[in-house]
C-alpha atoms as a PDB file:
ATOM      1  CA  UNK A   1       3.290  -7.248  -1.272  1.00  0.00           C
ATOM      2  CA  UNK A   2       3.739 -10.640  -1.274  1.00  0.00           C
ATOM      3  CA  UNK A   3       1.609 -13.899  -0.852  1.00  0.00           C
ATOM      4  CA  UNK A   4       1.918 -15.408   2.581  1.00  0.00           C
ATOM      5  CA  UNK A   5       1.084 -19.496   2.326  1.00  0.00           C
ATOM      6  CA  UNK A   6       1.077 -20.334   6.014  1.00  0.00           C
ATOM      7  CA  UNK A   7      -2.010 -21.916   7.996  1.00  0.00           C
ATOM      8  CA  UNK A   8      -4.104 -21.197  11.421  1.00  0.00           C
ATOM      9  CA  UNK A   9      -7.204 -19.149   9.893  1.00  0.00           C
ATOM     10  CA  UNK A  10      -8.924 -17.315  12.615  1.00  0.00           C
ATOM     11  CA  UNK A  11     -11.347 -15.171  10.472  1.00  0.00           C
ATOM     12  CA  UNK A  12     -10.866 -11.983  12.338  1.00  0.00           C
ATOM     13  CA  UNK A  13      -9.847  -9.711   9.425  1.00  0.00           C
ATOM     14  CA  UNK A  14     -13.180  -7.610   8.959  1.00  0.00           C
ATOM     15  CA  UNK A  15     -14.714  -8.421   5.884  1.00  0.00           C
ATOM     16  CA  UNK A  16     -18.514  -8.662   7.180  1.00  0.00           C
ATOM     17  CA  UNK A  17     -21.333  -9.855   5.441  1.00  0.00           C
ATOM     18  CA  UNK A  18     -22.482  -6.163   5.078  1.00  0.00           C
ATOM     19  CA  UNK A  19     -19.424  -5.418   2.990  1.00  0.00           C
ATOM     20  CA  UNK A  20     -19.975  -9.171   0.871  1.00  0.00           C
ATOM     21  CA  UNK A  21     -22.595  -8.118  -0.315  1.00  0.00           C
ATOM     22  CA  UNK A  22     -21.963  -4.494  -0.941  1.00  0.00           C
ATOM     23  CA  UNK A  23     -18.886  -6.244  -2.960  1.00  0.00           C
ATOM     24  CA  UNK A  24     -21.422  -8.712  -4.569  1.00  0.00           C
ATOM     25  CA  UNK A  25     -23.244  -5.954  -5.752  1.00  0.00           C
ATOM     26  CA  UNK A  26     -20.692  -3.806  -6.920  1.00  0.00           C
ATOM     27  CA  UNK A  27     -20.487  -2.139 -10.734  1.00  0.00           C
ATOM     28  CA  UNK A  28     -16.912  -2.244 -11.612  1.00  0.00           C
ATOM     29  CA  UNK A  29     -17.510  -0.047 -14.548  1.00  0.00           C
ATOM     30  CA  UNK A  30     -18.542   2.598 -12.295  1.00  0.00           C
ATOM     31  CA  UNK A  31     -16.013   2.687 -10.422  1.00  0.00           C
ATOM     32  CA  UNK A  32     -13.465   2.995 -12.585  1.00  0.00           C
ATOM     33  CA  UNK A  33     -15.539   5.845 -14.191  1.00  0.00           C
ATOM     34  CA  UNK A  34     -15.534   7.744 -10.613  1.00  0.00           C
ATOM     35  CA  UNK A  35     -11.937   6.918 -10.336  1.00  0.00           C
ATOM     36  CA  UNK A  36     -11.442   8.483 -14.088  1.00  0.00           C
ATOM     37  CA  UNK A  37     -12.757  11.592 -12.896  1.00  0.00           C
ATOM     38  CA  UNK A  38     -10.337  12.186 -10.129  1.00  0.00           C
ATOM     39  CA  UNK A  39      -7.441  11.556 -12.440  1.00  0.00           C
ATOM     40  CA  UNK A  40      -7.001   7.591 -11.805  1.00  0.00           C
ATOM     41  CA  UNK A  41      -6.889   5.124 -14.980  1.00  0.00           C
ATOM     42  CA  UNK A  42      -8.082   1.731 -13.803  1.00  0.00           C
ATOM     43  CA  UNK A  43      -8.201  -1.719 -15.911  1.00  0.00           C
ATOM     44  CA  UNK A  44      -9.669  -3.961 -13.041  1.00  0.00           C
ATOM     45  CA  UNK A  45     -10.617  -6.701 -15.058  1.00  0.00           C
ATOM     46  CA  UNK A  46     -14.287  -7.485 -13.791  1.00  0.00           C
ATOM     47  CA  UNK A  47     -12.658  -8.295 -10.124  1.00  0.00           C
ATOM     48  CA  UNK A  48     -15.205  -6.616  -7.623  1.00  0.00           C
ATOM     49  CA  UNK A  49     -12.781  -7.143  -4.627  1.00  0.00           C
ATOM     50  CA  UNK A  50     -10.484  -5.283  -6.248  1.00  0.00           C
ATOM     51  CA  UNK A  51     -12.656  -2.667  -7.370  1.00  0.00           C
ATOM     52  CA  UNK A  52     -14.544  -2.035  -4.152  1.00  0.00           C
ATOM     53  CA  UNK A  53     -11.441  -1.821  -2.113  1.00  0.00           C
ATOM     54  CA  UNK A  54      -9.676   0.110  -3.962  1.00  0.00           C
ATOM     55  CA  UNK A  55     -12.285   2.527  -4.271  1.00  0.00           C
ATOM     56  CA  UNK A  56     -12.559   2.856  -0.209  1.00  0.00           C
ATOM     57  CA  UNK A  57      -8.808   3.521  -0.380  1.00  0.00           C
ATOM     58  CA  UNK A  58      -9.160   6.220  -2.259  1.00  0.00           C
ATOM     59  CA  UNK A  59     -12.105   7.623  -0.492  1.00  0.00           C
ATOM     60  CA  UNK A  60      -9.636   7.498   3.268  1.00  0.00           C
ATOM     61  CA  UNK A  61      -6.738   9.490   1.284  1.00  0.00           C
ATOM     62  CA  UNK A  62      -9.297  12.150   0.110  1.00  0.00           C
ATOM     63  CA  UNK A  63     -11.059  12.753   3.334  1.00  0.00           C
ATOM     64  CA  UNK A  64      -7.846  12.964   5.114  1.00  0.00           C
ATOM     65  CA  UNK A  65      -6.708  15.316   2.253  1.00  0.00           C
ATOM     66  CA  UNK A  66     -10.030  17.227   2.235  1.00  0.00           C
ATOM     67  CA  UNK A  67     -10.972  17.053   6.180  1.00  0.00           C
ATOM     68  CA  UNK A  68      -7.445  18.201   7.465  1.00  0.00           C
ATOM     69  CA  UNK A  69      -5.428  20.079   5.708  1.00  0.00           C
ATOM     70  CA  UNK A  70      -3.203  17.519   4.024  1.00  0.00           C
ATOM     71  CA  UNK A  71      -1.682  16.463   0.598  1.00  0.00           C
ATOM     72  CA  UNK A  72      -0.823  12.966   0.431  1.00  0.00           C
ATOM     73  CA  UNK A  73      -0.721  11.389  -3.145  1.00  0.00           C
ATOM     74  CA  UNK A  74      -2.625   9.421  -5.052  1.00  0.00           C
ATOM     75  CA  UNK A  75      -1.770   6.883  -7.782  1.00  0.00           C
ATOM     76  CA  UNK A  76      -2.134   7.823 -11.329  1.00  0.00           C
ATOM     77  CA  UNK A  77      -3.445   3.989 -12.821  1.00  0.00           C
ATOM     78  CA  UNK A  78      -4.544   0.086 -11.017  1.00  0.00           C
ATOM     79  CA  UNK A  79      -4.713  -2.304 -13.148  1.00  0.00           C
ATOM     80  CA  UNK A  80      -4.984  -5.899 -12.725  1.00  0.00           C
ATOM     81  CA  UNK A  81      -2.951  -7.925 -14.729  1.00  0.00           C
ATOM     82  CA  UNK A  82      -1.878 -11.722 -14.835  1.00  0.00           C
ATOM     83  CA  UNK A  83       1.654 -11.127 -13.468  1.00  0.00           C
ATOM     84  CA  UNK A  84       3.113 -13.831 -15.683  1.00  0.00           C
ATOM     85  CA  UNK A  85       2.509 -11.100 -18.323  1.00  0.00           C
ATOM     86  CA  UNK A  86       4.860  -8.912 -16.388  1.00  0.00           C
ATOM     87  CA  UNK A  87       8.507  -8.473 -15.625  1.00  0.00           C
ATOM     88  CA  UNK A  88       7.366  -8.871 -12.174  1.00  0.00           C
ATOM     89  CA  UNK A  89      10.414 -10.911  -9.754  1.00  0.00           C
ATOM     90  CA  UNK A  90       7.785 -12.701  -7.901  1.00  0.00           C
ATOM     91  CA  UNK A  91       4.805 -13.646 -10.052  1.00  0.00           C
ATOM     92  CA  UNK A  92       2.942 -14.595  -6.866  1.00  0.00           C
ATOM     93  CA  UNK A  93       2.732 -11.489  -5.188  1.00  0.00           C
ATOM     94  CA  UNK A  94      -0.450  -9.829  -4.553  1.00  0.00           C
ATOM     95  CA  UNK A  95       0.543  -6.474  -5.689  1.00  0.00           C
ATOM     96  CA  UNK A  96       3.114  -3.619  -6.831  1.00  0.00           C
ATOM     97  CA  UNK A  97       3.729  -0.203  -7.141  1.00  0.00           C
ATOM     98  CA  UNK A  98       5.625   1.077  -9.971  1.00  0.00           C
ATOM     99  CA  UNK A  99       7.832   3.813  -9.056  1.00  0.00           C
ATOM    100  CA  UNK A 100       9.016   5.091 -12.427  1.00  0.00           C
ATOM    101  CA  UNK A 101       8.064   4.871 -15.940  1.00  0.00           C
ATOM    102  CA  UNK A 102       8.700   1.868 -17.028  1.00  0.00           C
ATOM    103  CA  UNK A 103       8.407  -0.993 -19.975  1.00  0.00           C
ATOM    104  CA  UNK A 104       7.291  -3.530 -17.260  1.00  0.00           C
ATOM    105  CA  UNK A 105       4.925  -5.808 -20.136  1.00  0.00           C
ATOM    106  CA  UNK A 106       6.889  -8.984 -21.478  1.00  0.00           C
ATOM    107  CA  UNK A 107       5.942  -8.564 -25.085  1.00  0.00           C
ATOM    108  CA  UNK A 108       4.320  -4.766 -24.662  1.00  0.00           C
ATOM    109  CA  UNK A 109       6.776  -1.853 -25.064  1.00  0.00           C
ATOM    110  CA  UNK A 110       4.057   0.528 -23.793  1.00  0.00           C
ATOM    111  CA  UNK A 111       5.530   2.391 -21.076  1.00  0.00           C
ATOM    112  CA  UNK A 112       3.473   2.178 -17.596  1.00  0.00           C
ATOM    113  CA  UNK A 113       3.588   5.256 -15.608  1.00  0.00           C
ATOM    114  CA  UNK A 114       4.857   6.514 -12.362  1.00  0.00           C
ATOM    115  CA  UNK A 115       2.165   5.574  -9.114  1.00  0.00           C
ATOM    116  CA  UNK A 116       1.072   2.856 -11.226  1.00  0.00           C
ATOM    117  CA  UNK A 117      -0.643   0.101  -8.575  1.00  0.00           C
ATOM    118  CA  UNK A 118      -0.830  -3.489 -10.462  1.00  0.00           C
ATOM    119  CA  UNK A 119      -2.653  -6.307  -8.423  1.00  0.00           C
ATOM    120  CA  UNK A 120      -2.403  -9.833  -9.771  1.00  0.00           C
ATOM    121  CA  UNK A 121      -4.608 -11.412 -11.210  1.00  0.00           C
ATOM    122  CA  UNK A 122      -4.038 -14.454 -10.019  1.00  0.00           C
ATOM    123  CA  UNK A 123      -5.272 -15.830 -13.426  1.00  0.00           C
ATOM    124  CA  UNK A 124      -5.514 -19.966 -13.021  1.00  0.00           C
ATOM    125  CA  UNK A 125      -3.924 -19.805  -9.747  1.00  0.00           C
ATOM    126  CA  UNK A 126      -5.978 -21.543  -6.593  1.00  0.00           C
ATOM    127  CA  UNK A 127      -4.634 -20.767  -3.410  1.00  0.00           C
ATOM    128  CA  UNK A 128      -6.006 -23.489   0.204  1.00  0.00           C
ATOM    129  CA  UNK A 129      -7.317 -26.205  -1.911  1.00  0.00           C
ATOM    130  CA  UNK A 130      -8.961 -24.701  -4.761  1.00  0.00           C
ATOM    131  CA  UNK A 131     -10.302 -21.510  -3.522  1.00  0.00           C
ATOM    132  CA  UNK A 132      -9.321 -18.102  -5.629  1.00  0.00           C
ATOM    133  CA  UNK A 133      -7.419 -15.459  -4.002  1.00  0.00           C
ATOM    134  CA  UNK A 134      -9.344 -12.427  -4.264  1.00  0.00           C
ATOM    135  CA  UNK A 135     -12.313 -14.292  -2.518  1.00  0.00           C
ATOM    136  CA  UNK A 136     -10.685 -15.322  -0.013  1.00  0.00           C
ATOM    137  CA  UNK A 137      -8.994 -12.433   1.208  1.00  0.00           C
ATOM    138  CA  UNK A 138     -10.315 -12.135   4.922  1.00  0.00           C
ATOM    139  CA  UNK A 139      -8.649 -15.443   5.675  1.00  0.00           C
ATOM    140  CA  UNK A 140      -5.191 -14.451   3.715  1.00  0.00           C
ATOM    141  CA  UNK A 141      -5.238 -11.223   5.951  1.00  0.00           C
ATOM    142  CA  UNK A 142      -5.481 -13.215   9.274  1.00  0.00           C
ATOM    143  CA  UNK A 143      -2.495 -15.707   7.623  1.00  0.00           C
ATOM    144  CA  UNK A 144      -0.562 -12.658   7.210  1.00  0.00           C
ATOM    145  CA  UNK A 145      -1.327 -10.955  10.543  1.00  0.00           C
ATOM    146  CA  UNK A 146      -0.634 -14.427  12.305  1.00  0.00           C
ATOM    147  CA  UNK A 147       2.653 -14.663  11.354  1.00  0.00           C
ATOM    148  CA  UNK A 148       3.780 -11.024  11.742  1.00  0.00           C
ATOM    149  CA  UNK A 149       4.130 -10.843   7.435  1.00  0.00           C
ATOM    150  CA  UNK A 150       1.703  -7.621   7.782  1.00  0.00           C
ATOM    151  CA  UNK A 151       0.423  -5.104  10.853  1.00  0.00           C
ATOM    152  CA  UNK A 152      -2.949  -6.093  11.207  1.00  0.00           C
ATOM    153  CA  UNK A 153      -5.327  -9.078  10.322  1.00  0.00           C
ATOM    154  CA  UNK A 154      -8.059  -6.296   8.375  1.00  0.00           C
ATOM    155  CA  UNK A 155      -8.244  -6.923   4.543  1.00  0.00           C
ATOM    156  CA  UNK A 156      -8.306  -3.322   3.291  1.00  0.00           C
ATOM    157  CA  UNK A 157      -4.526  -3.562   4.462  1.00  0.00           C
ATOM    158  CA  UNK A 158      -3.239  -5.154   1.621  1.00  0.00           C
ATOM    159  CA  UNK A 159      -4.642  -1.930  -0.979  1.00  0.00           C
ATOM    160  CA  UNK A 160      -4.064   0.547   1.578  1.00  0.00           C
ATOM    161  CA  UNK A 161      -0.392  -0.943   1.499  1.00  0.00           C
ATOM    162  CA  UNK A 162      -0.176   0.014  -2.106  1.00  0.00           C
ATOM    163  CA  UNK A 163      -1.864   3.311  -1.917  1.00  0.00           C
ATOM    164  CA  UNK A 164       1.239   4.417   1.459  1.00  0.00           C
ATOM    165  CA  UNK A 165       3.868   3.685  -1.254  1.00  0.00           C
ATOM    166  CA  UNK A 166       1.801   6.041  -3.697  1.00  0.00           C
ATOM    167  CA  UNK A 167       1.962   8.276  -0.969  1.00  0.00           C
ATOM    168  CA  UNK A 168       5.469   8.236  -0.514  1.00  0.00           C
ATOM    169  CA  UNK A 169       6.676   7.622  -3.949  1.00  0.00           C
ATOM    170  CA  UNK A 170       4.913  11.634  -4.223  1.00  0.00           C
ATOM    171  CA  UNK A 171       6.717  12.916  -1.074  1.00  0.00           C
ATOM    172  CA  UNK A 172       9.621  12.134  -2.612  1.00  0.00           C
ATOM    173  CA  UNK A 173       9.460  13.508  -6.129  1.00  0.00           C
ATOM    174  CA  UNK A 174       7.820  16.711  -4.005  1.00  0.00           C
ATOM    175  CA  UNK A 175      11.179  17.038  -1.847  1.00  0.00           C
ATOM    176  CA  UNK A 176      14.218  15.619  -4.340  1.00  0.00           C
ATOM    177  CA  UNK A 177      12.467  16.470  -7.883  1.00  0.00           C
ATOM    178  CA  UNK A 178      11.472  13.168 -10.436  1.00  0.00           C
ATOM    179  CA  UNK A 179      15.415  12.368 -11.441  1.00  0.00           C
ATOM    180  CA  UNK A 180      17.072  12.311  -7.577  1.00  0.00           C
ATOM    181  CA  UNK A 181      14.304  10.253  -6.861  1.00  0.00           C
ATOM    182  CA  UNK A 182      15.131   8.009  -9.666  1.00  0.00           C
ATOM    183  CA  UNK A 183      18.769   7.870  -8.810  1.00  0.00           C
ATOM    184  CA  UNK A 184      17.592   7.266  -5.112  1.00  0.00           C
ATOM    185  CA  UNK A 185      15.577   4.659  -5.788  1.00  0.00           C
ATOM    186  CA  UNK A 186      18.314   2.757  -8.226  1.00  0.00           C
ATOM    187  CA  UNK A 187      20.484   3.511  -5.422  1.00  0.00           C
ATOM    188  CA  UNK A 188      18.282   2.078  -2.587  1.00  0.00           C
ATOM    189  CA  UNK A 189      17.618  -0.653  -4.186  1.00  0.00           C
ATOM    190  CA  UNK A 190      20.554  -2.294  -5.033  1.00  0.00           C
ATOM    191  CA  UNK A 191      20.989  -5.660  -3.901  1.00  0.00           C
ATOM    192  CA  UNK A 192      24.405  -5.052  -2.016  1.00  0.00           C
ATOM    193  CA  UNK A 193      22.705  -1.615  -0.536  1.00  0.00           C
ATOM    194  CA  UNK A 194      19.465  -3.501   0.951  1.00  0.00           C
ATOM    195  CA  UNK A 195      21.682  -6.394   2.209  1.00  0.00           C
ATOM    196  CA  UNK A 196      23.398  -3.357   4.360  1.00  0.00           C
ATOM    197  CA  UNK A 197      19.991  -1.833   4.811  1.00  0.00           C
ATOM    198  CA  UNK A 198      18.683  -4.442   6.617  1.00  0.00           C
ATOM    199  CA  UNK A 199      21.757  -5.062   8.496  1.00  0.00           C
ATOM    200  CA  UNK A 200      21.632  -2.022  10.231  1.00  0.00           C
ATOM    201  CA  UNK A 201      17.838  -1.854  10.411  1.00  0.00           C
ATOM    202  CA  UNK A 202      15.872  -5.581  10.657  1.00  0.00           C
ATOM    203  CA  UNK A 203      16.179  -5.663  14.482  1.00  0.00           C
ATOM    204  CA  UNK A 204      14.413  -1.932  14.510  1.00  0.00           C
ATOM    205  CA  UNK A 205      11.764  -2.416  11.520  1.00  0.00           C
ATOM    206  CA  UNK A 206      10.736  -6.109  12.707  1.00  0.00           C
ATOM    207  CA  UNK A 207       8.233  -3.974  15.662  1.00  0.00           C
ATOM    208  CA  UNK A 208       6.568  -2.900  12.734  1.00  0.00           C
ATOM    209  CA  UNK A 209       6.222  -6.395  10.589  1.00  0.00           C
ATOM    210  CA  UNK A 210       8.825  -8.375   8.968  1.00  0.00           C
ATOM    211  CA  UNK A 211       7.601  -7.396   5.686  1.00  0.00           C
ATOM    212  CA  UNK A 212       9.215  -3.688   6.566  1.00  0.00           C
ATOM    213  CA  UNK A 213      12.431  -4.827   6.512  1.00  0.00           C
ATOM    214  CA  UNK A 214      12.214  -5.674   2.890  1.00  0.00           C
ATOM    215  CA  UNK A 215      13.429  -1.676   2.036  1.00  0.00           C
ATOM    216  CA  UNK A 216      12.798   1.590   3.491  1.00  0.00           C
ATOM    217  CA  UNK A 217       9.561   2.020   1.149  1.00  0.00           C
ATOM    218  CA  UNK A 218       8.059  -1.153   2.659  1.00  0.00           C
ATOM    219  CA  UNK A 219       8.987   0.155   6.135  1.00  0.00           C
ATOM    220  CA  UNK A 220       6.838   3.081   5.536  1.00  0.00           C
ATOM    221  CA  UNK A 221       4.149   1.952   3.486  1.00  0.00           C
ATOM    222  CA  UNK A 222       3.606  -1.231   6.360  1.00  0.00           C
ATOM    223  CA  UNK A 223       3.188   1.742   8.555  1.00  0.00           C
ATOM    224  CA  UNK A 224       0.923   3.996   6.842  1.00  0.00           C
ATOM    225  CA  UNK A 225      -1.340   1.162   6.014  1.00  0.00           C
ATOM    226  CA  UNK A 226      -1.087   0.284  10.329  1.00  0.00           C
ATOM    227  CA  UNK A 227      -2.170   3.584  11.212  1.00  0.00           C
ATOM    228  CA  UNK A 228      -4.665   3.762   8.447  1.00  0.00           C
ATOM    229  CA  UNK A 229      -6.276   0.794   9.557  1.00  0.00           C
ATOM    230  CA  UNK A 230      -6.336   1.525  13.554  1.00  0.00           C
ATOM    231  CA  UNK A 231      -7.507   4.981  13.127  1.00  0.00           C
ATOM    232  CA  UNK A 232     -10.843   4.383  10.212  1.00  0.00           C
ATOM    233  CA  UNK A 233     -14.262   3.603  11.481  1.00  0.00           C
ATOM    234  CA  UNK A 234     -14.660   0.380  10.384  1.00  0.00           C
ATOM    235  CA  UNK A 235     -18.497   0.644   9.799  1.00  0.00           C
ATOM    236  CA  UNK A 236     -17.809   3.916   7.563  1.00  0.00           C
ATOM    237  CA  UNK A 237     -14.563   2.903   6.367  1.00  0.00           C
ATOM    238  CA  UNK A 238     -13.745   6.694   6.673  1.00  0.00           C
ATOM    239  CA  UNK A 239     -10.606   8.291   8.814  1.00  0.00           C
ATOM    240  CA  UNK A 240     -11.627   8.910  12.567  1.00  0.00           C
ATOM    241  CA  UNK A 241      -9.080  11.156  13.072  1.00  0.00           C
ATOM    242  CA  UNK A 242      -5.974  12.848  11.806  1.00  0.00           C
ATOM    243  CA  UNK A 243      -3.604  10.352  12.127  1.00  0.00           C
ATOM    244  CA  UNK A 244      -0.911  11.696   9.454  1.00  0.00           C
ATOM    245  CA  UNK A 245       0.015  15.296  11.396  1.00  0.00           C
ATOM    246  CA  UNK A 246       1.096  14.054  14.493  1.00  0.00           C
ATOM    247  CA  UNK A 247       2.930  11.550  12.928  1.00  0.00           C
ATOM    248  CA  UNK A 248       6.423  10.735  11.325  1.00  0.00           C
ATOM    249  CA  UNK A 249       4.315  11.685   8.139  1.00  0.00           C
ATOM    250  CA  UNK A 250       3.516  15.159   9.404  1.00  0.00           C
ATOM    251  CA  UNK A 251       3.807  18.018   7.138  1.00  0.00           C
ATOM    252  CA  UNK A 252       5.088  21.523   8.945  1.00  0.00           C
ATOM    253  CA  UNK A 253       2.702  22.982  11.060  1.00  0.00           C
ATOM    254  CA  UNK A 254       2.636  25.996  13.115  1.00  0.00           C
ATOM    255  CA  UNK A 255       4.054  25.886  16.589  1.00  0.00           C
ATOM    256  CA  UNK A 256       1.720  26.243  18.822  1.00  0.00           C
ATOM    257  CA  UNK A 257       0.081  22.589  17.169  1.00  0.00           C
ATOM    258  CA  UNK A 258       3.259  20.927  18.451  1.00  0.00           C
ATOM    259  CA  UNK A 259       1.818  19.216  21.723  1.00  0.00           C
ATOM    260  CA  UNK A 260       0.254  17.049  19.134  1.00  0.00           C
ATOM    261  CA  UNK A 261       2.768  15.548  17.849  1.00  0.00           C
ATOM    262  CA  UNK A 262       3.754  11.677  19.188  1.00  0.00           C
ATOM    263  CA  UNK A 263       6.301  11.123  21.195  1.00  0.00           C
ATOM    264  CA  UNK A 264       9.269  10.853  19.054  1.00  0.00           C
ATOM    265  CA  UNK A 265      11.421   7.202  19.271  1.00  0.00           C
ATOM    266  CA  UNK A 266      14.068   5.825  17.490  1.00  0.00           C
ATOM    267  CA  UNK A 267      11.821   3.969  15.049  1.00  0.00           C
ATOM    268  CA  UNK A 268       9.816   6.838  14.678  1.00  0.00           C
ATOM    269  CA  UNK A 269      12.898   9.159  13.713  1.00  0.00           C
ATOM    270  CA  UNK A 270      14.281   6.109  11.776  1.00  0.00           C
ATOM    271  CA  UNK A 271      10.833   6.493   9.569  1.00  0.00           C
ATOM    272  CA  UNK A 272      10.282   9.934   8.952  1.00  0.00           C
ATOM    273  CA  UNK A 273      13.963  10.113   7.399  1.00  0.00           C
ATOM    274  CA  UNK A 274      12.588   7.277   5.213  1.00  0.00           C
ATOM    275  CA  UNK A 275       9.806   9.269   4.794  1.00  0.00           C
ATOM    276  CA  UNK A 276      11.804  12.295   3.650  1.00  0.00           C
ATOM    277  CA  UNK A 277      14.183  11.042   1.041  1.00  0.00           C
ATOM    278  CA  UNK A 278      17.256  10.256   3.783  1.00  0.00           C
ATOM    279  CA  UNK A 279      17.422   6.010   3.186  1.00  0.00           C
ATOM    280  CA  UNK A 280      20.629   5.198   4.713  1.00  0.00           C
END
């Protein structure tokens, strides 16, 4: 996801001064050890921010997983890197999945992993007048919210962003196998095929946020992240309800649980094909 540089702070996206401090107080290292255990690699760098909320991410996918039923992905490694490092197109961006293994390091040939979540660093880099980025990500959240560049104003939206494409980026391999989802995504991603892409689909995505119209990955993970966000108890950052089943993200369920599902639109069609593989 990208940085959004525009103005009007309102200071509505959530983080309270319970959470500061629980982020003031938080011990990266062990973290990234509970993280370890559940199969995740992590390299956060000392940043807190990124620690703590990344850890709450992963806590919402597990309950959902655990509490109903479901089997939505995780990543494999976060890391925090200086993007400058990277072979990243927009060094500014706040953060990336990456989808396939991959020599992404400028003078590294170590190959990265599938699901691999970097955030930036931001190394050197002051964002309104000398303030860093990670600490002022309540206010970046309400920039982003204000001018329709993300779904809602809360902060956790930016990692829960990352964690949807994990999501996904598992669907996929699940449904088409690891090399048609590679040829997919080379496909899909082709400059002359999103140009067509959002052609046919800016008008329809743009309800959403205009970040979704970036590809049909952003579509979806802009709306996981939504419906993440409007369905957690914000004091317990946990899942409220199930959210995923009746939802263009459903798995199959048995018939008689079909009055759940939400009524079905054209953007909602238009998402669970993204959601399943079909991008065009």
């Amino acid at each position: 996801m990208k940085v959004n540089n525009s103005t009007n702070i309102n200071f509505r996206a959530g983080l309270t001064s319970q959470i500061k401090r629980e982020i003031a107080a938080t011990d990266v290292n062990k973290i990234s050890r509970e993280l370890f255990i559940k199969g995740i690699n992590t390299d956060f760098k000392g940043n807190k921010v990124i620690a703590w909320s990344s850890l709450q991410c992963y806590r919402i996918i597990r309950a959902l997983n655990n509490w109903y039923g479901l089997n939505l992905g995780l990543p494999n490694e976060i890391i925090v890197e200086d993007f400058n490092k990277l072979k990243a197109r927009n060094k500014n961006a706040t953060g990336f999945i990456n989808m396939t293994p991959t020599k992404l390091y400028l003078n590294d040939d170590k190959v990265i992993p599938e699901k691999t979540i970097f955030f930036n660093e931001f190394k050197g880099f002051n964002y309104s007048g000398g303030n860093e980025y990670w600490n002022k990500i309540d206010e970046i959240s309400d920039k982003n919210y204000e001018t329709r560049f993300s779904t809602t104003d809360y902060f956790l939206e930016i990692f829960l962003h990352e964690f949807a494409h994990a999501a996904h980026e598992e669907n996929l391999i699940q449904k088409l196998g690891g090399t048609n989802f590679v040829k997919q995504l080379q496909k899909t991603l082709n400059p002359h095929q999103l140009n067509i892409f959002r052609a046919k689909y800016e008008n329809l995505l743009e309800k959403i946020c205009t970040y979704a119209t970036e590809s049909p990955y952003e579509a979806v993970a802009c709306d996981i992240s939504k419906r993440a966000i409007e369905n957690i108890d914000k004091n317990m950052l946990l899942p409220k309800t199930d959210f995923i089943t009746p939802s263009p993200y459903r798995q199959s369920i048995p018939l008689k649980r079909l009055f759940i599902y939400e009524p079905e639109t054209k953007l909602s069609k238009t998402l669970r094909r993204f959601w399943n593989g079909k991008m065009e």
